[in-house]
C-alpha atoms as a PDB file:
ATOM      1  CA  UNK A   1      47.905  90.610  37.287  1.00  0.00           C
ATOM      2  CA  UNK A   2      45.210  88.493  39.110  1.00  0.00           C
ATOM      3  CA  UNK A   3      46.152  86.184  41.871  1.00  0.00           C
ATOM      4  CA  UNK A   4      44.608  82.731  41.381  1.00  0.00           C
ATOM      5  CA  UNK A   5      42.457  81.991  44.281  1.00  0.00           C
ATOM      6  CA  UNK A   6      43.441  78.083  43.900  1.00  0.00           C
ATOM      7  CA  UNK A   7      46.988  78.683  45.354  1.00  0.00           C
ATOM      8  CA  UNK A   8      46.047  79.484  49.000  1.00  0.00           C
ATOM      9  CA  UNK A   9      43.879  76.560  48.973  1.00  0.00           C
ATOM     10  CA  UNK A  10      46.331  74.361  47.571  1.00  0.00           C
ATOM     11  CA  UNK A  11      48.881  75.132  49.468  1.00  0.00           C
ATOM     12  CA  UNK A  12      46.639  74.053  52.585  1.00  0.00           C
ATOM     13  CA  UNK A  13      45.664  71.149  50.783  1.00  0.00           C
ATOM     14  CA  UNK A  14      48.933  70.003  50.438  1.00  0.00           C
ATOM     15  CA  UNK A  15      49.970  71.011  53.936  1.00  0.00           C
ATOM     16  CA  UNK A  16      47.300  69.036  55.332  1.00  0.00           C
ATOM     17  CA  UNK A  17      48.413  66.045  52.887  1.00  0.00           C
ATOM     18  CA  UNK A  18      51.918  66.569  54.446  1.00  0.00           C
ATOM     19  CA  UNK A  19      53.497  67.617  51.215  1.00  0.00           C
ATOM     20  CA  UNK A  20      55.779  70.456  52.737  1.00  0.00           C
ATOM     21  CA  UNK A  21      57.719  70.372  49.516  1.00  0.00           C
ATOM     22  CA  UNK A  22      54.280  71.388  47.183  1.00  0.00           C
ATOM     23  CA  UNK A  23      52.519  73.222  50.165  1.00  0.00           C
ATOM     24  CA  UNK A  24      55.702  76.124  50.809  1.00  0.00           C
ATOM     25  CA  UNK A  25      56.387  75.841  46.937  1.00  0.00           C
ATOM     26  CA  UNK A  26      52.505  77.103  46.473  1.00  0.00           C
ATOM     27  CA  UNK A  27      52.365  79.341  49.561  1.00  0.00           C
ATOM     28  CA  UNK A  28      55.843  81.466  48.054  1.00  0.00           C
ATOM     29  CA  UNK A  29      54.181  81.488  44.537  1.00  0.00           C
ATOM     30  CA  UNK A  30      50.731  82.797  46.073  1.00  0.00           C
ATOM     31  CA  UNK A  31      52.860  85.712  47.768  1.00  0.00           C
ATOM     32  CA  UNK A  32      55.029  86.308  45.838  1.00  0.00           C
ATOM     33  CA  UNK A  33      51.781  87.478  43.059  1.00  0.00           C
ATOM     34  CA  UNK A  34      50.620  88.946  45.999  1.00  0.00           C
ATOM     35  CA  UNK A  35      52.533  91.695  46.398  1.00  0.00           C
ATOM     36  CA  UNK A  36      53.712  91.842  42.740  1.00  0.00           C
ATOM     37  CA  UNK A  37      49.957  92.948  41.882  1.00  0.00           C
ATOM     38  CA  UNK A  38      50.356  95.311  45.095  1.00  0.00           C
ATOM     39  CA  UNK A  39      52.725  96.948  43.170  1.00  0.00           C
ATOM     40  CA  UNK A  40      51.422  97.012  39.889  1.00  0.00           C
ATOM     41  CA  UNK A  41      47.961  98.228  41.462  1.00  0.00           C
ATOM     42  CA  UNK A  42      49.793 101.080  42.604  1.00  0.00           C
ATOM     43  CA  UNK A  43      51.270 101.683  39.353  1.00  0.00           C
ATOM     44  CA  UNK A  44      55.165 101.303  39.021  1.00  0.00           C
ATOM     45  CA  UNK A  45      56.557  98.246  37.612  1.00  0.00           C
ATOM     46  CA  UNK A  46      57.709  95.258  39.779  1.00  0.00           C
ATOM     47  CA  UNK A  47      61.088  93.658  39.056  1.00  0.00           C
ATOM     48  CA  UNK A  48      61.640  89.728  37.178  1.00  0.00           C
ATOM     49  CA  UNK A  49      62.412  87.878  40.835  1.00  0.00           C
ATOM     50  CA  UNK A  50      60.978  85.595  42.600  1.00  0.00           C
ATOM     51  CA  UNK A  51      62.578  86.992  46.037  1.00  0.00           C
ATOM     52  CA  UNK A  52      59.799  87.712  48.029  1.00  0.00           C
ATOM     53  CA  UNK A  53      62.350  89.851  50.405  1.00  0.00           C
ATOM     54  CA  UNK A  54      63.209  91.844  47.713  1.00  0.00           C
ATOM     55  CA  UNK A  55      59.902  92.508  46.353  1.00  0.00           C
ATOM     56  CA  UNK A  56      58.693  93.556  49.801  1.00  0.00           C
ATOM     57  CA  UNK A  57      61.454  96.114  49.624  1.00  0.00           C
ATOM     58  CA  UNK A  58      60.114  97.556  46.593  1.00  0.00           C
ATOM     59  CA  UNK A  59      56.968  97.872  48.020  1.00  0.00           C
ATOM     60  CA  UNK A  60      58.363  99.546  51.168  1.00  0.00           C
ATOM     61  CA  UNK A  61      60.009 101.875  48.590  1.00  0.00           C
ATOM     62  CA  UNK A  62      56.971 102.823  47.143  1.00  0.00           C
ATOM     63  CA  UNK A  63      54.862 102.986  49.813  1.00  0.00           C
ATOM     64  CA  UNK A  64      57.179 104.715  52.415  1.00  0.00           C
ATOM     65  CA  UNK A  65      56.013 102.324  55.131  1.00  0.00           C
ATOM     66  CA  UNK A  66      58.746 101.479  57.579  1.00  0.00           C
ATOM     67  CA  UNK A  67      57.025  98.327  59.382  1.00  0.00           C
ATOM     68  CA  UNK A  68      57.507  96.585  56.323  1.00  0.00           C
ATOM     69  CA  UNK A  69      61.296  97.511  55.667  1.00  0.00           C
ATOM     70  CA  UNK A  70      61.734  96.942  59.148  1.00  0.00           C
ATOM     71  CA  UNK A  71      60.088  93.618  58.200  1.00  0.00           C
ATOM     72  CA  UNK A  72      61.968  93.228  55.524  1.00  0.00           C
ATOM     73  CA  UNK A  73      65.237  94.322  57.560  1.00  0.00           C
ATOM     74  CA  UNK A  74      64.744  91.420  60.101  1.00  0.00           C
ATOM     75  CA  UNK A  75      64.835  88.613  57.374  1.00  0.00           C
ATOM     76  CA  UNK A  76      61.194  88.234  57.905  1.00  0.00           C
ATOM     77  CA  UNK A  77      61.332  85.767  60.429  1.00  0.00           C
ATOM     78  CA  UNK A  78      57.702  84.767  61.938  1.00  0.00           C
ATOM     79  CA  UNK A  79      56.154  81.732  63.681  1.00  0.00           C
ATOM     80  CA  UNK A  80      53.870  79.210  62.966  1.00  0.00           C
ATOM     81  CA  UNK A  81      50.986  82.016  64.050  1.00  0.00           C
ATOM     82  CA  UNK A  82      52.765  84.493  61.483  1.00  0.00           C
ATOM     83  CA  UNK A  83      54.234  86.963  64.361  1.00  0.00           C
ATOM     84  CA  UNK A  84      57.313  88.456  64.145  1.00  0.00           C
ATOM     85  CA  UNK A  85      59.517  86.776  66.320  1.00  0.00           C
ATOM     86  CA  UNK A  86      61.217  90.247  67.005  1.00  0.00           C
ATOM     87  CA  UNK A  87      57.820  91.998  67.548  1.00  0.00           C
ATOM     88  CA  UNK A  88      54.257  92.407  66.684  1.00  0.00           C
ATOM     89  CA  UNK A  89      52.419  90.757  64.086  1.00  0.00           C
ATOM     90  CA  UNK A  90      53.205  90.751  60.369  1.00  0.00           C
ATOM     91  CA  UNK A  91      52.165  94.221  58.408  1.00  0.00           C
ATOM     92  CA  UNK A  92      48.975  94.067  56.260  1.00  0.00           C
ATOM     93  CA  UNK A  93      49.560  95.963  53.651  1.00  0.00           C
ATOM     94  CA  UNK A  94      46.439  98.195  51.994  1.00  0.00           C
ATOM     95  CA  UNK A  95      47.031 100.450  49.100  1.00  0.00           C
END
């Protein structure tokens, strides 16, 4: 599974168009293969959702790394600067 690089920049296109609608749309599609190829590059199977929350607690399952089930945990809530607006930053995750 290959993320297509066009979605990022899309999604900024549209966000700078002011199409909200198209530009979150993109921008949850764009994660969302994100971290399903995260998993499958770590070899286990991802489920058939498109709940990014869920599919970051797979990963956390997999990978054993608590900032992003605490992540996860906290309903992912971030700013416009993407920090947590419990704590921190947002985890990167690198296989």
């Amino acid at each position: 599974m290959q993320e297509s690089p066009g979605l990022p920049k899309g999604s900024e296109d549209a966000l700078n168009r002011g199409l909200y609608d198209v530009s979150g749309v993109l921008a949850q599609i764009s994660a969302e293969l994100a971290i399903k190829a995260t998993i499958s590059f770590l070899g286990y199977s991802f489920p058939e959702t498109h709940e990014i929350r869920r599919l970051l607690g797979v990963l956390s399952s997999i990978t054993l790394k608590d900032e992003v089930q605490n992540f996860v945990k906290s309903g992912g809530r971030v700013d416009s600067l993407g920090k947590r607006q419990d704590q921190g930053t947002v985890p990167i995750l690198q296989p």
